[in-house]
N, C-alpha and C. Protein backbone atom coordinates (compact mmCIF):
# COMPACT_ATOMS: atom_id res chain seq x y z
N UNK A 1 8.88 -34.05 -32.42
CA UNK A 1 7.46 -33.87 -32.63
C UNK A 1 6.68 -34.65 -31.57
N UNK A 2 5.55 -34.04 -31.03
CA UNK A 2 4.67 -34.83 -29.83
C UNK A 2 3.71 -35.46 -30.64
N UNK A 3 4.16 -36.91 -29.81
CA UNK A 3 3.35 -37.73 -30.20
C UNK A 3 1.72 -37.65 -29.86
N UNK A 4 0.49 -38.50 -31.43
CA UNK A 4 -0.42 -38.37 -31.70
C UNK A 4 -1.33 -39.48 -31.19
N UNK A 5 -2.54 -39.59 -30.58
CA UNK A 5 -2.88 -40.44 -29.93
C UNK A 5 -4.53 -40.51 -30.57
N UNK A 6 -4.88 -41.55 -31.56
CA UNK A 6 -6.03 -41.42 -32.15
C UNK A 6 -6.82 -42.59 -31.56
N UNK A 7 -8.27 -41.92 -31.86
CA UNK A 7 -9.38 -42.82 -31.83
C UNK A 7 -10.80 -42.99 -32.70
N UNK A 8 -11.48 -43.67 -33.26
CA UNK A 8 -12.01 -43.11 -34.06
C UNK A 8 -13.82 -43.70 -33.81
N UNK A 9 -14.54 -43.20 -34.04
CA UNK A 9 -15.64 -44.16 -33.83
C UNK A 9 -16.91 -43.73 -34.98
N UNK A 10 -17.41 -45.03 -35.58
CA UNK A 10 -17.91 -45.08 -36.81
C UNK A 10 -19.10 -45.69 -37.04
N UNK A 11 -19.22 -45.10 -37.75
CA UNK A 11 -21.18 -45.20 -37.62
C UNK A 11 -21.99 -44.76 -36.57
N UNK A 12 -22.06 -43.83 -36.01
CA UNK A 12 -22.83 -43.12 -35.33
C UNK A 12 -24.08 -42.23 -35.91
N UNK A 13 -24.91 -42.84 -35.02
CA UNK A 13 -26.72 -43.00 -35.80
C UNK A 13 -26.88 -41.14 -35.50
N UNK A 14 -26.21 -40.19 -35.92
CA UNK A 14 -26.71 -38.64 -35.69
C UNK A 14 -25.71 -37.83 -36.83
N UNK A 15 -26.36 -37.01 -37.67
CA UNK A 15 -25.76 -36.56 -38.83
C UNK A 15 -24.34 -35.57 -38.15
N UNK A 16 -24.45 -35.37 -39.21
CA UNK A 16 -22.22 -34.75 -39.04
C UNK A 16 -22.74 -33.41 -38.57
N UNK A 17 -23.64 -32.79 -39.02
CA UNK A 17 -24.11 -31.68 -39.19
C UNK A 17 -24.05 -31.16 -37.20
N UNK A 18 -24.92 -32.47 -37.01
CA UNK A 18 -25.46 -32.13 -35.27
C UNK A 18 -24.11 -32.49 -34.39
N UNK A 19 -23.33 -33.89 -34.78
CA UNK A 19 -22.52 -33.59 -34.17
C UNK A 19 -21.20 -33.17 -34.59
N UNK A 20 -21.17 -32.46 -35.48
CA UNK A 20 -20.38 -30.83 -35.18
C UNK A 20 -20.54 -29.97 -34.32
N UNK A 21 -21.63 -29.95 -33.74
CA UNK A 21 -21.87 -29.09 -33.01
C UNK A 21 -21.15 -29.25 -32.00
N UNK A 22 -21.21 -30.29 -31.31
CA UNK A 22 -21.03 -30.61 -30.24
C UNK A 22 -19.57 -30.97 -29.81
N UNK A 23 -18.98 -31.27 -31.02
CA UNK A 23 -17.41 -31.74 -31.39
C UNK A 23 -16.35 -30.30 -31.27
N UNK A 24 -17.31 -29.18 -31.72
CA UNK A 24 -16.55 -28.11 -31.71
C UNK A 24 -16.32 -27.30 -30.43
N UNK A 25 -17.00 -27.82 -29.42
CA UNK A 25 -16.70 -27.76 -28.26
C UNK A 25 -15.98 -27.74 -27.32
N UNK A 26 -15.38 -28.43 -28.06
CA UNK A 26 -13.79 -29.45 -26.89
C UNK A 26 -12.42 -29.22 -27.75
N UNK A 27 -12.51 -28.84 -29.33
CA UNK A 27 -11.97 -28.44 -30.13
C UNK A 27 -11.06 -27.50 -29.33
N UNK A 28 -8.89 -28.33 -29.39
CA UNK A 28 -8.31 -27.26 -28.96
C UNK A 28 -8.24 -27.27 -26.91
N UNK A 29 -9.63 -27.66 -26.31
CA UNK A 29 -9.36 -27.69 -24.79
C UNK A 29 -8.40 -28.89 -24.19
N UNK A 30 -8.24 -28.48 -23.06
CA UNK A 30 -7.79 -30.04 -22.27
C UNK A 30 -8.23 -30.82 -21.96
N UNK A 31 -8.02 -32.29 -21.66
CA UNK A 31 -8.69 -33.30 -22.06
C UNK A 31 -9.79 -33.48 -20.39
N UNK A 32 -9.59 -32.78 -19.31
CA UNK A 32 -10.22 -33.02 -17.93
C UNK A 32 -11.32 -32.06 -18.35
N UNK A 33 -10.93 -30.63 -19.00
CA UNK A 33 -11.97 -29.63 -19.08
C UNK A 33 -12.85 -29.96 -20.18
N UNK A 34 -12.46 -31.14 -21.40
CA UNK A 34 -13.44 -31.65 -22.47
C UNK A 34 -14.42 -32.41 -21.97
N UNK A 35 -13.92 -33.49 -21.07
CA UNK A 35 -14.80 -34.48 -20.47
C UNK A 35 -15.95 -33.76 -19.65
N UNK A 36 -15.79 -32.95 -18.83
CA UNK A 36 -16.43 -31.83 -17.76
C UNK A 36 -17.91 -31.03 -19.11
N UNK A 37 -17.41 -30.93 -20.26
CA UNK A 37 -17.81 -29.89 -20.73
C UNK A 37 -19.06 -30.97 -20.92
N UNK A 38 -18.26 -31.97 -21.86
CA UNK A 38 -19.46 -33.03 -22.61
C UNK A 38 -20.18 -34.23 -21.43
N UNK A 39 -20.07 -33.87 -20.36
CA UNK A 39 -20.82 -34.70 -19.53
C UNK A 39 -22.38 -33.74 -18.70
N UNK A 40 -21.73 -31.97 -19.18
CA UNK A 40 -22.92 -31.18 -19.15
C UNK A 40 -23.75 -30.91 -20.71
N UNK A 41 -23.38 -31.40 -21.67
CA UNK A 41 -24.32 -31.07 -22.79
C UNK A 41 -25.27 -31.85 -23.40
N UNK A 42 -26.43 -31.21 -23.18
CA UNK A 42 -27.45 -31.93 -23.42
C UNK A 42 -27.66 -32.90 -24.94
N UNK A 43 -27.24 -32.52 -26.30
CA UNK A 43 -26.74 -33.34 -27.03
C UNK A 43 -27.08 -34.38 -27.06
N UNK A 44 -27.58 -35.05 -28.41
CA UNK A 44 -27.15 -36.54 -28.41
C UNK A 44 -26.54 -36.99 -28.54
N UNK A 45 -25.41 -36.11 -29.68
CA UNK A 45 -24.41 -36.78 -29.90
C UNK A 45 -23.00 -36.89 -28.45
N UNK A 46 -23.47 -35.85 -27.85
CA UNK A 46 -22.62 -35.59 -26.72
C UNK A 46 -22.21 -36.96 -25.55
N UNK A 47 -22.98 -38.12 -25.62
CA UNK A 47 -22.57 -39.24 -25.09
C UNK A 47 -21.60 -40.01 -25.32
N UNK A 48 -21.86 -40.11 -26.93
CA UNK A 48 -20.66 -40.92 -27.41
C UNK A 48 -19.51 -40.75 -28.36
N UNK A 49 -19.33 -39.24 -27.93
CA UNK A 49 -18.09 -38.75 -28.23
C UNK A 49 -17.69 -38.30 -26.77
N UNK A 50 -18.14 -38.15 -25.93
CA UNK A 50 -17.96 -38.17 -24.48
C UNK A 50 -16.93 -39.77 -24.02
N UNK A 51 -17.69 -40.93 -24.52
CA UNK A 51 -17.53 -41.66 -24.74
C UNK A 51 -15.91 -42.49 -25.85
N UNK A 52 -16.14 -41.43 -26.62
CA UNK A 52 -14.80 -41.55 -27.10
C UNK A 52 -13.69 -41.06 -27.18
N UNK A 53 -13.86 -39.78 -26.39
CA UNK A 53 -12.88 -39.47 -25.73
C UNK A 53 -12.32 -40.18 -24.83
N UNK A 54 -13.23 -40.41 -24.06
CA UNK A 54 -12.63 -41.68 -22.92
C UNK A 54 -11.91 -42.45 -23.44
N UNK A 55 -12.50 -43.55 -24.62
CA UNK A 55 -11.51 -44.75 -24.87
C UNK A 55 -10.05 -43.64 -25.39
N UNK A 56 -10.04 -42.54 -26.17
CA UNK A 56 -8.39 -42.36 -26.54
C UNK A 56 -7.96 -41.63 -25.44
N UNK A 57 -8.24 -41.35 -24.11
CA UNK A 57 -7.80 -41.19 -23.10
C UNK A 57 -6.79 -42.25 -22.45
N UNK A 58 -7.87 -43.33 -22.20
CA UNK A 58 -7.53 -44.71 -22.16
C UNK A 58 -6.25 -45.18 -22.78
N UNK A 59 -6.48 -45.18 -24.08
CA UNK A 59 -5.44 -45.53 -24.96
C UNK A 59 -4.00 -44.93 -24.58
N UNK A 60 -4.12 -43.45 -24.55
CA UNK A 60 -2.82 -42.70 -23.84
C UNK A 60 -2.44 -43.07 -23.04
N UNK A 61 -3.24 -43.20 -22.26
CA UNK A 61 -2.51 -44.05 -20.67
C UNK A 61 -2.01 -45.44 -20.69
N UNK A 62 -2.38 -45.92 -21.23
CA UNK A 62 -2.02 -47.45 -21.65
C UNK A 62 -0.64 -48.34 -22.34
N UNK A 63 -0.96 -47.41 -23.60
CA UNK A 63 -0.13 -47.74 -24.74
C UNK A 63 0.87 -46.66 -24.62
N UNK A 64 1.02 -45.44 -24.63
CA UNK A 64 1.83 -44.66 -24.46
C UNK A 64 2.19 -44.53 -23.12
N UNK A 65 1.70 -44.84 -22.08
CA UNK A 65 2.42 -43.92 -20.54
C UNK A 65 2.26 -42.64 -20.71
N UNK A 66 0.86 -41.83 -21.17
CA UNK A 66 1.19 -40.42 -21.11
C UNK A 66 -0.04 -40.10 -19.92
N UNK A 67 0.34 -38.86 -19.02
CA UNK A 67 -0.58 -38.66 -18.30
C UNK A 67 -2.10 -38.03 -18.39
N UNK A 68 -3.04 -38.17 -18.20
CA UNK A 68 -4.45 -37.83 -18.83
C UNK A 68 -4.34 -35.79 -18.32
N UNK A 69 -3.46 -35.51 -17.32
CA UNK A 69 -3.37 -34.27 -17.47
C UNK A 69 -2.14 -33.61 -18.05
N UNK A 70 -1.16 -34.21 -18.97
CA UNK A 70 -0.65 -33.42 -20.02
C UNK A 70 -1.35 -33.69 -21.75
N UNK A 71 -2.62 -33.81 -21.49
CA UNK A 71 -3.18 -34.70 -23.10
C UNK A 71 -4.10 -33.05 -23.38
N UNK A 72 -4.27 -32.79 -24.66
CA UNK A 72 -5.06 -32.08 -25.51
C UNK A 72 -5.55 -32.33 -26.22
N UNK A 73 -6.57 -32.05 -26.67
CA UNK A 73 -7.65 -32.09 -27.75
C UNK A 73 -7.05 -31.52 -29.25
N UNK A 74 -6.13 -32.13 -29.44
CA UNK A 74 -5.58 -31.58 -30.81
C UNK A 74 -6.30 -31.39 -31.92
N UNK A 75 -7.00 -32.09 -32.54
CA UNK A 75 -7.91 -32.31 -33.78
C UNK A 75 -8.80 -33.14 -33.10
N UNK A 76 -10.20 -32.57 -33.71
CA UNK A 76 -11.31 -33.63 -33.77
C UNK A 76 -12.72 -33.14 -34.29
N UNK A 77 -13.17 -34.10 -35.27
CA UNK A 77 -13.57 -33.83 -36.66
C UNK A 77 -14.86 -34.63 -36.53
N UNK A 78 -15.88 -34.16 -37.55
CA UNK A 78 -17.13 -35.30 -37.43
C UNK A 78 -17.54 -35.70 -39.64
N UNK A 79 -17.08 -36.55 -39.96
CA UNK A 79 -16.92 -36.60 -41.17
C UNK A 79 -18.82 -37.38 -41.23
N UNK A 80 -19.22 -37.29 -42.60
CA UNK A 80 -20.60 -37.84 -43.00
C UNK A 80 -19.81 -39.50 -43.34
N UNK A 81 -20.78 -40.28 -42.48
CA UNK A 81 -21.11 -41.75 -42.77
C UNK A 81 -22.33 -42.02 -44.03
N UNK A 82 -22.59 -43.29 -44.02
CA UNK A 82 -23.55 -43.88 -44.99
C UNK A 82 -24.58 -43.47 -44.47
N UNK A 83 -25.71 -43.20 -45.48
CA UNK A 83 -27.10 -42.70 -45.46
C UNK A 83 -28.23 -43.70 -45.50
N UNK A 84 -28.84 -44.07 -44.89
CA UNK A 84 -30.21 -45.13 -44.97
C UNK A 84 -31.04 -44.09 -45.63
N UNK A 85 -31.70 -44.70 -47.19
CA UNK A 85 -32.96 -44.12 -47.46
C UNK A 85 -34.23 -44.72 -47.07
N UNK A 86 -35.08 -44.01 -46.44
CA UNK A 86 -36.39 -44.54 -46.16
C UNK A 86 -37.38 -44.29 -47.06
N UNK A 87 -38.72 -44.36 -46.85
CA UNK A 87 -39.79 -43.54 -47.64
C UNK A 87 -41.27 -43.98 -46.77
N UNK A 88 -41.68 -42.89 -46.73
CA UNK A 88 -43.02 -42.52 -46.10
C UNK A 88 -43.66 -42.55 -47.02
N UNK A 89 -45.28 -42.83 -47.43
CA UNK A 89 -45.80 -42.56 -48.27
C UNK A 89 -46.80 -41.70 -47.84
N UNK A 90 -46.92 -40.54 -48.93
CA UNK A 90 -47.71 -39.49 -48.94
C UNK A 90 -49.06 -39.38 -49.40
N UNK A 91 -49.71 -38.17 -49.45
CA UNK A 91 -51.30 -38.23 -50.68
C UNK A 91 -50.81 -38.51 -51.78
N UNK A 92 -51.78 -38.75 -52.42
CA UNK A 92 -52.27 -39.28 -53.71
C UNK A 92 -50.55 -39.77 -54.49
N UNK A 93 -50.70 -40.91 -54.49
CA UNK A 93 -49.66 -41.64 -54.83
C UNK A 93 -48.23 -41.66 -54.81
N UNK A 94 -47.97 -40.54 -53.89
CA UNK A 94 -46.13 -39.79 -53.64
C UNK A 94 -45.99 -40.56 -52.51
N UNK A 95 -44.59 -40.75 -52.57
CA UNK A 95 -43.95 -40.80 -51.31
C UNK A 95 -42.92 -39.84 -50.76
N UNK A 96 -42.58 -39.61 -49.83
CA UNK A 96 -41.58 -38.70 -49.04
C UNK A 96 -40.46 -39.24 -48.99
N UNK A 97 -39.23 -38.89 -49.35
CA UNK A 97 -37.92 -39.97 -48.63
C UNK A 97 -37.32 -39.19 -47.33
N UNK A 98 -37.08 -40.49 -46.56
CA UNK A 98 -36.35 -40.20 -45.63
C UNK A 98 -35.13 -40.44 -45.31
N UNK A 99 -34.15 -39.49 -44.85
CA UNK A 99 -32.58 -39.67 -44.49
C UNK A 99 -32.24 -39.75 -43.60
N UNK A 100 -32.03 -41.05 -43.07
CA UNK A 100 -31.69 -41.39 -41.84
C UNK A 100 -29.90 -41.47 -41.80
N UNK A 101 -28.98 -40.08 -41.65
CA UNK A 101 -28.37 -39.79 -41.95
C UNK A 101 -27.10 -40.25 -40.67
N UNK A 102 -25.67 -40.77 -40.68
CA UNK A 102 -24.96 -40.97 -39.82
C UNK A 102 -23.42 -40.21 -39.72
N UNK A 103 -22.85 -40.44 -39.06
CA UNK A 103 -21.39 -39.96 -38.72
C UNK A 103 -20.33 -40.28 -38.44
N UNK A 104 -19.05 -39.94 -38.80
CA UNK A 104 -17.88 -40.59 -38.46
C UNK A 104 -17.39 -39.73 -37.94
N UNK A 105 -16.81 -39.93 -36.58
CA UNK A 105 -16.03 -38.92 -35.42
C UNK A 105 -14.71 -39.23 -35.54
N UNK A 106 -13.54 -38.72 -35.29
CA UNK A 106 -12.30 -39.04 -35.42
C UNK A 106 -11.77 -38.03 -34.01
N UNK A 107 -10.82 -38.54 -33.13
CA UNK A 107 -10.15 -37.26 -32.04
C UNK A 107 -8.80 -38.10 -31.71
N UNK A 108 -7.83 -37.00 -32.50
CA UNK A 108 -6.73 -37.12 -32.24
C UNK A 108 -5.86 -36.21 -30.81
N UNK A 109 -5.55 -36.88 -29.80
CA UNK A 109 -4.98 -36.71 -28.44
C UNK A 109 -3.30 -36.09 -28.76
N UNK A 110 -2.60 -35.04 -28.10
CA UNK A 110 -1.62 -34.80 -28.30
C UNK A 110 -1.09 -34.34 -27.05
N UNK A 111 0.07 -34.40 -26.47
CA UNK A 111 0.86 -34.24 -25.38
C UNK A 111 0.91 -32.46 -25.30
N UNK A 112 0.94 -32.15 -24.36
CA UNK A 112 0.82 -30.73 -24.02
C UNK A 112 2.50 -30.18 -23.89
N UNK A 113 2.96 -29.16 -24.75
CA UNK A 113 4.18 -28.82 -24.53
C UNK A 113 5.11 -28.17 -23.49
């Protein structure tokens, strides 16, 4: 079985929702053509999963000896983090709440067969 090369990064201030978007991108590509993709997308979240790809790039090369051009984008997921409630206050005695909503990214790296 080819070995799995994870990284994970947590608490990221942009809901799961948005960066899904952006996660599903690279979903499945190679790891030179992921970096390429997410260094053109405008995104917010696109920095720092850009970003974390890098570090489990890193990691492969490091800890394993594997080369950054036999690595794939095997899995990579954007799970919901903790929610900050806010509140705005509205007319006549309401307030609004606000969800200042976050994310947990996970991208597991796998050797190309």
């Amino acid at each position: 079985m080819a070995q799995e090369i994870k990284a994970k990064l947590s608490n990221l201030s942009c809901s799961a929702q948005k960066a899904r978007l952006v996660v599903d991108l690279v979903r499945g590509k190679p790891v030179n053509e992921a970096m390429d993709i997410l260094s053109l997308t405008p995104n917010k979240a696109a920095k720092p999963v850009r970003k974390l790809l890098h570090s489990a790039i890193s990691n492969a090369e490091e800890n394993f000896g594997v080369s950054r051009d036999d690595l794939v984008v095997y899995r990579i997921f954007a799970d919901e983090g903790p929610t900050r409630k806010w509140r705005r206050f509205g007319a006549r005695g309401r307030f609004k709440p606000l969800l200042r909503r976050s994310s947990h990214v996970t991208v597991i790296l796998r050797e190309n067969e």
